[in-house]
Protein backbone atom coordinates (compact mmCIF):
# COMPACT_ATOMS: atom_id res chain seq x y z
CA UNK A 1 11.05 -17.15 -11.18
CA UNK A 2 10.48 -13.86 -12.38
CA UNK A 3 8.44 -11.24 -10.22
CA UNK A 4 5.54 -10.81 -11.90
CA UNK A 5 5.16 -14.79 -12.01
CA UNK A 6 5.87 -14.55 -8.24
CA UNK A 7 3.20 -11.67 -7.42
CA UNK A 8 0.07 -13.73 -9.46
CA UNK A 9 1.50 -17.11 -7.37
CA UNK A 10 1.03 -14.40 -4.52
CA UNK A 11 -2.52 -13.52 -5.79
CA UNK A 12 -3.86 -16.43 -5.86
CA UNK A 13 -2.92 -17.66 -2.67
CA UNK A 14 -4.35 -14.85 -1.48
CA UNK A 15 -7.85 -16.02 -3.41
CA UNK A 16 -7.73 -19.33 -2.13
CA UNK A 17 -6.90 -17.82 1.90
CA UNK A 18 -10.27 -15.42 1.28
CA UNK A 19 -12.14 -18.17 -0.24
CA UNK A 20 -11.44 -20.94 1.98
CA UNK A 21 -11.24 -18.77 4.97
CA UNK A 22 -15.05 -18.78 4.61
CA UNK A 23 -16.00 -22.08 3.65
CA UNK A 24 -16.62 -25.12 6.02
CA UNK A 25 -12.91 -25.11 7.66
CA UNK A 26 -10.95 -21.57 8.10
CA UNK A 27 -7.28 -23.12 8.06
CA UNK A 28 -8.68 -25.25 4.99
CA UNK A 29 -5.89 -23.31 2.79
CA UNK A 30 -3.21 -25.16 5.19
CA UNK A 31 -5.08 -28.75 5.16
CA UNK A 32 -6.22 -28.41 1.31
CA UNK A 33 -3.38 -26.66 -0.70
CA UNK A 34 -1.89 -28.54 -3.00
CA UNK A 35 0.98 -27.64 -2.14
CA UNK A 36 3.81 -30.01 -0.13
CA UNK A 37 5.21 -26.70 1.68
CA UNK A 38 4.18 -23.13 2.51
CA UNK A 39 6.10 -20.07 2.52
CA UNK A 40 4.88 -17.33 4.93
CA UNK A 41 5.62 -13.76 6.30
CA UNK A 42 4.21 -12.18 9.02
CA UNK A 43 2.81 -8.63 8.35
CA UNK A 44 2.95 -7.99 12.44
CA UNK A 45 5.63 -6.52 14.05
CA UNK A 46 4.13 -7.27 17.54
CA UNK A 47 5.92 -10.09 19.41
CA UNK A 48 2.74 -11.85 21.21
CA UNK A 49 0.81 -11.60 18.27
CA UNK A 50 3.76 -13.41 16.11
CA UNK A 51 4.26 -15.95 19.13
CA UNK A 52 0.60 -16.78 18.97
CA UNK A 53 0.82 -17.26 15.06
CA UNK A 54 3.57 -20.30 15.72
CA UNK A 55 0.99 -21.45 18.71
CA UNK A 56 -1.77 -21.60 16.09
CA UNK A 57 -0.24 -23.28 13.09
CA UNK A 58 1.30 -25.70 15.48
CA UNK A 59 -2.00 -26.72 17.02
CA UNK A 60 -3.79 -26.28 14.33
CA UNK A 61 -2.29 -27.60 11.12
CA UNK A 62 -1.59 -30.84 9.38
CA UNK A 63 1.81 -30.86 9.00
CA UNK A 64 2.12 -34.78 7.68
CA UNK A 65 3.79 -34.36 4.45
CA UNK A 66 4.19 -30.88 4.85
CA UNK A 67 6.49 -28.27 5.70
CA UNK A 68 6.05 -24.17 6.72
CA UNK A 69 8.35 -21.57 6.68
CA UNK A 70 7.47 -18.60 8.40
CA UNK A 71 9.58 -15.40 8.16
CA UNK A 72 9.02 -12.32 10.99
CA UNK A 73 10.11 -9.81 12.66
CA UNK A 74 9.22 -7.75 16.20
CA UNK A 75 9.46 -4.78 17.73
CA UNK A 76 12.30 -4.26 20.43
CA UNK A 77 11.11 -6.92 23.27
CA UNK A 78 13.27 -9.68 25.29
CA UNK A 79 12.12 -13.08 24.68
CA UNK A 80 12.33 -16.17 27.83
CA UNK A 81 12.25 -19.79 27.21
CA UNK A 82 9.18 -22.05 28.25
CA UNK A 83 11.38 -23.34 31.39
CA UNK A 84 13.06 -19.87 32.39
CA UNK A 85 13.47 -17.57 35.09
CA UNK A 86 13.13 -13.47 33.61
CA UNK A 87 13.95 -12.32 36.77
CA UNK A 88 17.56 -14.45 36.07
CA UNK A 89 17.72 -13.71 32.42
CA UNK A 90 16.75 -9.75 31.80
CA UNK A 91 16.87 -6.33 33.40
CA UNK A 92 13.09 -5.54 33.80
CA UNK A 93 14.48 -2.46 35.21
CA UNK A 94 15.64 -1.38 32.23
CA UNK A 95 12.99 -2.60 30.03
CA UNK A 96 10.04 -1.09 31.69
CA UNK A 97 11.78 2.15 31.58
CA UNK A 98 12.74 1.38 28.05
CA UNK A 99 8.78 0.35 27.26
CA UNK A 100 10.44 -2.86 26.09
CA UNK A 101 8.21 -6.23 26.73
CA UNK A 102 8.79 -9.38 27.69
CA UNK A 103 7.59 -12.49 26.34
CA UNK A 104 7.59 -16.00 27.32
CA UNK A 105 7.63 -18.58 24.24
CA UNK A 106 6.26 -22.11 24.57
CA UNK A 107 9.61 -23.36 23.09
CA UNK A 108 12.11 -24.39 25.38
CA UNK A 109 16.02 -22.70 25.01
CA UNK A 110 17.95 -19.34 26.36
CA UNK A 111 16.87 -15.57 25.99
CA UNK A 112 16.87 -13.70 23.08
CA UNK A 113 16.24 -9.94 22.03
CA UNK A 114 14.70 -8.96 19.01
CA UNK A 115 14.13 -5.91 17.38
CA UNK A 116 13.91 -5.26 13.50
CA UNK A 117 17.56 -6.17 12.48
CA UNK A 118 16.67 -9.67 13.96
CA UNK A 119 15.36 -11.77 11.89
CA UNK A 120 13.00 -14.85 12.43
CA UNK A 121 12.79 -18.27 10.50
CA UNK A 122 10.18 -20.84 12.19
CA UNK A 123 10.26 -24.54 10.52
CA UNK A 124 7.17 -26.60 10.84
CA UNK A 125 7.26 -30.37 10.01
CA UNK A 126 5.78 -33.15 11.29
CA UNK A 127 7.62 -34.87 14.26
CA UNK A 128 9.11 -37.44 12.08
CA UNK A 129 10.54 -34.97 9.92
CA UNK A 130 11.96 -32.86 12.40
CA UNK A 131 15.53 -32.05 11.49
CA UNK A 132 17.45 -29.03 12.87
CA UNK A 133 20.84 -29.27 11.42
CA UNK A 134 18.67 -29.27 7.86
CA UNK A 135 16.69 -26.45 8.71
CA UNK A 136 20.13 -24.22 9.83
CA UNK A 137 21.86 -25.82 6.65
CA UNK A 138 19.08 -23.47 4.76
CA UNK A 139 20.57 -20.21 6.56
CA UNK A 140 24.25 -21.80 5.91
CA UNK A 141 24.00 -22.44 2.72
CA UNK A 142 21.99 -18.85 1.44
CA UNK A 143 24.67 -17.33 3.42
CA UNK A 144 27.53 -18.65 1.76
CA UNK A 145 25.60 -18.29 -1.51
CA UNK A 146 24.87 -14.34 -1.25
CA UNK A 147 27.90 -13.64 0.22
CA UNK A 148 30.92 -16.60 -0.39
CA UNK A 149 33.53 -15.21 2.05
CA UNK A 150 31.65 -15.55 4.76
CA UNK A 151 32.67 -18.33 7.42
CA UNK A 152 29.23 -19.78 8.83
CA UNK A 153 28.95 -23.07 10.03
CA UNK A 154 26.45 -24.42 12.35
CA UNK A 155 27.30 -26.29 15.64
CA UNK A 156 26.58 -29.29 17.76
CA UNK A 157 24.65 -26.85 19.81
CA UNK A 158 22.83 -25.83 16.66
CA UNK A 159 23.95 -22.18 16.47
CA UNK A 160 25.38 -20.70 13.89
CA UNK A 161 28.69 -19.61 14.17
CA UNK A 162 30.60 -16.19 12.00
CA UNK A 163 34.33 -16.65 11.84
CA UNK A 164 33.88 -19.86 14.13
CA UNK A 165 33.26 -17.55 17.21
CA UNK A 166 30.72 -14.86 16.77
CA UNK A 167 27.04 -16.25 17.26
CA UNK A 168 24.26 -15.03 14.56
CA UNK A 169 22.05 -17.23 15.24
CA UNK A 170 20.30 -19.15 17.79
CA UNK A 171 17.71 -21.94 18.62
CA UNK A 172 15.00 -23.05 19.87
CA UNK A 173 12.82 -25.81 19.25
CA UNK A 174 8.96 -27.57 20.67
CA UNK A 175 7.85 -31.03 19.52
CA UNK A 176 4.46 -32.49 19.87
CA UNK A 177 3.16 -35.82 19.68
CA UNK A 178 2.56 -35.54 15.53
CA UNK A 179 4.03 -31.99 14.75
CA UNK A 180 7.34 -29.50 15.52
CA UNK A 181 8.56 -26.26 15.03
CA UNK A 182 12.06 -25.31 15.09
CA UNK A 183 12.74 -21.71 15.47
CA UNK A 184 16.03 -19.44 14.64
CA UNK A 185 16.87 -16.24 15.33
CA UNK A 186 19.03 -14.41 12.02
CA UNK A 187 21.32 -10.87 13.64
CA UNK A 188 21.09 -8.79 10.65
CA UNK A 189 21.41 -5.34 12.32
CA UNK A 190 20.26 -5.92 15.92
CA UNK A 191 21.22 -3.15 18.48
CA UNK A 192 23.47 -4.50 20.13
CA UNK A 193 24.07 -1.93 22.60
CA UNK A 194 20.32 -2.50 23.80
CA UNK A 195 20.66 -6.36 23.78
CA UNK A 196 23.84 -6.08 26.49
CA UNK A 197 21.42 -3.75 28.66
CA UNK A 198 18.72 -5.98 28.54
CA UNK A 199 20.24 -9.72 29.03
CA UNK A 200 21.42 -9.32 32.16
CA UNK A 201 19.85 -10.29 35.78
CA UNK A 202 17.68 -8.35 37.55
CA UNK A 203 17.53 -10.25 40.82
CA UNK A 204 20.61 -11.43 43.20
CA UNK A 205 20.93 -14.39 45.30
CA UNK A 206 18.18 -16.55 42.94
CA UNK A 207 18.24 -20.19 43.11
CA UNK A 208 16.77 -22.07 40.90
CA UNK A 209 16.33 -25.20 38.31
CA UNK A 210 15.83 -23.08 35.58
CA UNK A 211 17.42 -23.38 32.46
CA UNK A 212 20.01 -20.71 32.01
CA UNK A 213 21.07 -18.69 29.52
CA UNK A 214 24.45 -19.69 27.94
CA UNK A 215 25.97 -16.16 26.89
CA UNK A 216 27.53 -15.65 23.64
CA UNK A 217 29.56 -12.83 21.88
CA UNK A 218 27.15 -11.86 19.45
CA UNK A 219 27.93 -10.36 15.86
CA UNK A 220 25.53 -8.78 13.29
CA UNK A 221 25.87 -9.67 9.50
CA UNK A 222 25.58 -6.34 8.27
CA UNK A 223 29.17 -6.04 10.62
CA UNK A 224 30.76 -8.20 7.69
CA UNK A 225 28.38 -7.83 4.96
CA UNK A 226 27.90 -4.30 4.88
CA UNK A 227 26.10 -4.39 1.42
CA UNK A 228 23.31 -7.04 2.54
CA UNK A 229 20.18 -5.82 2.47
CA UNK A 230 16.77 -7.09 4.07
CA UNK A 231 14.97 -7.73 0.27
CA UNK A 232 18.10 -9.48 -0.99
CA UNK A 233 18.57 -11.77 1.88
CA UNK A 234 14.68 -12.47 2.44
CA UNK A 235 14.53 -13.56 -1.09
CA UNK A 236 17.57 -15.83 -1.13
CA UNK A 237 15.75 -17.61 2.08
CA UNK A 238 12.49 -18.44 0.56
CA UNK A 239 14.70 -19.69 -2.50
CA UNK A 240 17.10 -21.78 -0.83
CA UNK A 241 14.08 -23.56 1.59
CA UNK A 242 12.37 -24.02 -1.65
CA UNK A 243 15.69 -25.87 -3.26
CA UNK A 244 16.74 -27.53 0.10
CA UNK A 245 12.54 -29.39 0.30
CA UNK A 246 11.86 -29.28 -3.13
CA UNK A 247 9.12 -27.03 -3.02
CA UNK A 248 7.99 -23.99 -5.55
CA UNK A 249 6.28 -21.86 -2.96
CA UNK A 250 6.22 -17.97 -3.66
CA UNK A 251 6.30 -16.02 -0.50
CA UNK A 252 3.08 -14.75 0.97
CA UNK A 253 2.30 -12.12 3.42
CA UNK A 254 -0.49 -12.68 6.24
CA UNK A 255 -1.92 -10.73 9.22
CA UNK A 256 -1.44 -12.75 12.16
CA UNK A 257 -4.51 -10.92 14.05
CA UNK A 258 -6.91 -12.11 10.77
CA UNK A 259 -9.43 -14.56 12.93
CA UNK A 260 -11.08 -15.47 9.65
CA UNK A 261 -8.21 -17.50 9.01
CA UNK A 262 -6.25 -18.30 12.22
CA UNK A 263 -9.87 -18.81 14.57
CA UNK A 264 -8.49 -18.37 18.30
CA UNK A 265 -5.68 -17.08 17.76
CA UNK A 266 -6.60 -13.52 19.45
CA UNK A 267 -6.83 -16.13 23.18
CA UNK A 268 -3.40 -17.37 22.06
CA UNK A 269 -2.13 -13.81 22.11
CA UNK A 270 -4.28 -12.97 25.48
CA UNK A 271 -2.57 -15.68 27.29
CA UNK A 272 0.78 -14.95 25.97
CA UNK A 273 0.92 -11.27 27.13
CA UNK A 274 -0.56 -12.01 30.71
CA UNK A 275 1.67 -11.99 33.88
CA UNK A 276 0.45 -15.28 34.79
CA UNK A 277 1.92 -16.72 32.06
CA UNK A 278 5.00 -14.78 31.50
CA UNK A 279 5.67 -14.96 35.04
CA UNK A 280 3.34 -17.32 36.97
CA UNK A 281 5.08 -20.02 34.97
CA UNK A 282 8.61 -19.43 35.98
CA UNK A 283 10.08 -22.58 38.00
CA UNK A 284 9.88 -22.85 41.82
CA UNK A 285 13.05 -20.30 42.78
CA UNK A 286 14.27 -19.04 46.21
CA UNK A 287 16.12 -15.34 46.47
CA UNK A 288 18.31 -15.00 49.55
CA UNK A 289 20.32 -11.51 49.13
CA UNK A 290 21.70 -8.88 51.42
CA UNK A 291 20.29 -5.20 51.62
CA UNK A 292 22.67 -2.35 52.27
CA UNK A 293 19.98 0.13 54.56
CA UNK A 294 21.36 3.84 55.34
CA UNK A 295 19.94 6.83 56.67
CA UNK A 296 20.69 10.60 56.81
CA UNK A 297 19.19 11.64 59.63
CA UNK A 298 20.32 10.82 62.45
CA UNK A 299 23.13 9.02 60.33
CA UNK A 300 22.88 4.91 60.48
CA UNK A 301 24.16 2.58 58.41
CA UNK A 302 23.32 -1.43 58.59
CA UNK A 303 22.72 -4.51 56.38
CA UNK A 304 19.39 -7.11 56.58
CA UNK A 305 19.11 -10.11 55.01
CA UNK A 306 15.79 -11.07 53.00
CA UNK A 307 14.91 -14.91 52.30
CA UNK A 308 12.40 -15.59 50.46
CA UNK A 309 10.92 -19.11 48.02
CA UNK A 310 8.53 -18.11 45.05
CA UNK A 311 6.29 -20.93 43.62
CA UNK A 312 4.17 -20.37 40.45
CA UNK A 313 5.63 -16.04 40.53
CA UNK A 314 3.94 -16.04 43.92
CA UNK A 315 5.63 -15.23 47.24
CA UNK A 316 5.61 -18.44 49.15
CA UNK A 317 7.27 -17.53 52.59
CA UNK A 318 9.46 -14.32 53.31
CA UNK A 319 11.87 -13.53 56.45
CA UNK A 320 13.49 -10.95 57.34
CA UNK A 321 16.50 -10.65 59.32
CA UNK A 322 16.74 -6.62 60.29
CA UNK A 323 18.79 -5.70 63.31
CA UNK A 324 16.78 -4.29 65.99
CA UNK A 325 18.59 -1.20 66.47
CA UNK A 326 17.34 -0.13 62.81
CA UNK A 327 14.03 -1.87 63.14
CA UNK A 328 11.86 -3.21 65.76
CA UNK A 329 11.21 -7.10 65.62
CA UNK A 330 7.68 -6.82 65.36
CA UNK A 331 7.62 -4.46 62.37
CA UNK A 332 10.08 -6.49 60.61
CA UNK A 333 7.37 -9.72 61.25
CA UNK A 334 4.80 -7.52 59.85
CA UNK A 335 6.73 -7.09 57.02
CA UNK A 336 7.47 -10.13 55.88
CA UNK A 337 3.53 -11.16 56.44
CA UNK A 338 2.12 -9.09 54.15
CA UNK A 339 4.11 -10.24 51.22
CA UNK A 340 2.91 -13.99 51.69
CA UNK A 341 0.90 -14.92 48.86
CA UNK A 342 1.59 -11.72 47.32
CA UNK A 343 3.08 -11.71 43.32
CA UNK A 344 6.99 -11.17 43.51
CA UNK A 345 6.74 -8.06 41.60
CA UNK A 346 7.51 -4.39 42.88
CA UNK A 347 4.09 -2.90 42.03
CA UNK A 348 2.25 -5.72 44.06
CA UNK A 349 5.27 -5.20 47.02
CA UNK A 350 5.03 -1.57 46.92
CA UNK A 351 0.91 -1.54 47.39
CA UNK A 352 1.01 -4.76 50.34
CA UNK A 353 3.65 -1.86 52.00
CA UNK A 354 1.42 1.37 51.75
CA UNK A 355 -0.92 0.08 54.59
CA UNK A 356 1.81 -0.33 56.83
CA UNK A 357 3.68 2.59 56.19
CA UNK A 358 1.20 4.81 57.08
CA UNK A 359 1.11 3.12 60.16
CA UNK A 360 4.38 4.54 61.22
CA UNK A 361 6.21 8.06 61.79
CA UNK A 362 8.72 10.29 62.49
CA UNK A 363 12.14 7.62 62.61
CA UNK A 364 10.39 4.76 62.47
CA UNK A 365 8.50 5.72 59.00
CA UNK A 366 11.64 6.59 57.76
CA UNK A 367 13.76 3.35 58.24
CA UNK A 368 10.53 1.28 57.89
CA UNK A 369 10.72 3.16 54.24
CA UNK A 370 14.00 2.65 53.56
CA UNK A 371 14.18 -0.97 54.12
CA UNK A 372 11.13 -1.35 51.93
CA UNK A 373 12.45 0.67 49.09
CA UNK A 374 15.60 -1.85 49.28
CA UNK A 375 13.46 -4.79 49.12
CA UNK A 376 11.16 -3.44 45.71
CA UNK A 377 14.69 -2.66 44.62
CA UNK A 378 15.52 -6.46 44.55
CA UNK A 379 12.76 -7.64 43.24
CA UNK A 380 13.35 -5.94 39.51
């Protein structure tokens, strides 16, 4: 197809979006089109409001006798599965300092990072047409096409696999009663010195029934295919899904914040970037970890142990086990109270403390401060 026969398909679906997205049904271009299969990109960088995008289309459209490709991209952020523990999977240390966000998707799988050399392919079928190893035969096979002497093959575990050990792609996948999406992650140029900072725990002693992350040595393609650029390989994609289904679907850009055509999906992105959701849905998890206390002046040195269970990101019951010589029991009791029911999160620690830190002096303050900054230290 030539590119000016591409940019009037373009055009026009751009007419019929506008048109449509006024008329009796706004995601009438989805239900109405013609068209056996859709080709999309999203125009947003931002990872909640690209999330939200899947959420909608997934709720939202017909997808009997239909399939959707959408193509995107974020920003630097770490992304959790549906059934995973951040505090397990990434540094928030790290990331808060590094203004990177985190994201829980309603897909199930590990934790990924993206940033702009990552690259995004979400399939959307219908359940009965759900088929993942046909899906990552698209990347395979435009792979091997643009660039022949390059080993990929995808696995049992449906990665994808360079050289039959370095991992360029991973998966993740949510099926609902009529419709799924299947969703891959492409390295292109990823930083990969960021990704090793971020995908590590924040948070000793955790135990949980969360699903963990299975680590991986990653590899970028631009680390073996120095001469592949974003353009070529976006464009060999959207060919090769066309080939693969059949299809003749031209590539089209849309703005994942337009609520003329995606009606809710602004609440969809809400939800997604609240703590209650990116945290308050991490599995029932209990922390038991030692703390290493030391002071200057006079010079002490001892060690306290902190248990604690967390239900919905909320701190269920805490003890503390200080010795008595650094603490006395009743301010270690205290301590512990005024986390219960309390979000396990170091801002929400570090404000239930305040009160009872002014309480105290001279020593006393002191330790009582020192203990505290170990436990906010623990807690990512």
């Amino acid at each position: 197809m030539s590119e000016s026969t591409m940019m009037s398909q373009i055009k026009r679906t751009f007419s019929l979006l506008n048109q449509r997205a006024c008329s009796r049904s706004s995601s009438s271009f989805f239900t109405d089109s013609d068209s056996a299969g859709l080709v999309l990109q999203s125009h947003s960088t931002d990872v909640y409001q690209n999330l939200a995008l899947e959420d909608w289309i997934d709720a939202n459209v017909e997808l009997q006798g239909r399939g959707i490709l959408l193509l995107w991209r974020n920003r630097p952020a770490v992304v959790i599965g549906r059934h995973q523990n951040p505090w397990t999977e990434c540094n928030l240390p790290v990331m808060r300092r590094a203004g990177i966000p985190l994201a829980r998707r309603r897909s199930g799988g590990g934790t990924v990072f993206h940033d702009l050399g990552n690259l995004n392919l979400t399939f959307f079928t219908s359940k009965k047409a759900y088929d993942r190893q046909r899906n990552l035969k698209v990347v395979t096979d435009t792979l091997r096409r643009l660039r022949p002497g390059l080993d990929v093959q995808a696995t049992d575990r449906f990665d994808i696999l360079l050289n039959g050990r370095y991992k360029i792609s991973g998966t993740a996948s949510r099926l609902s009663r009529k419709s799924s999406y299947h969703h891959c992650t492409l390295l292109h140029s990823a930083d990969r010195s960021a990704l090793s900072s971020v995908l590590c725990p924040s948070c000793p002693g955790i135990q949980s029934n969360a699903t963990p992350s299975i680590p991986s040595p990653v590899a970028n393609l631009l680390d073996h295919a120095p001469s592949l650029q974003w353009e070529e390989l976006l464009g060999a994609l959207v060919q090769q899904y066309n080939t693969e289904f059949g299809l003749h679907s031209a590539l089209t850009v849309i703005d994942p914040t337009n609520e003329s055509m995606f009606p809710g999906v602004g609440e969809m992105e809400v939800e997604l970037r609240s703590w209650d959701w990116t945290f308050g849905k991490t599995p029932k998890f209990t922390m038991e970890t030692q703390l290493e206390l030391t002071n200057e002046q006079p010079p002490a040195r001892c060690s306290a142990r902190l248990q604690m269970e967390v239900k919905n990101g909320q701190i269920e019951s805490c003890h503390l086990d200080v010795p008595v010589e650094w603490l006395p029991v009743r301010l270690s009791s205290e301590l512990s109270s005024v986390l219960i029911g309390e979000r396990f999160c170091p801002h929400r620690a570090a404000a239930a403390f305040s009160a009872l830190l002014r309480s105290e002096s001279g020593a006393t303050h002191t330790r009582l401060h020192r203990l505290c900054d170990a436990m906010l230290t623990v807690m990512g």
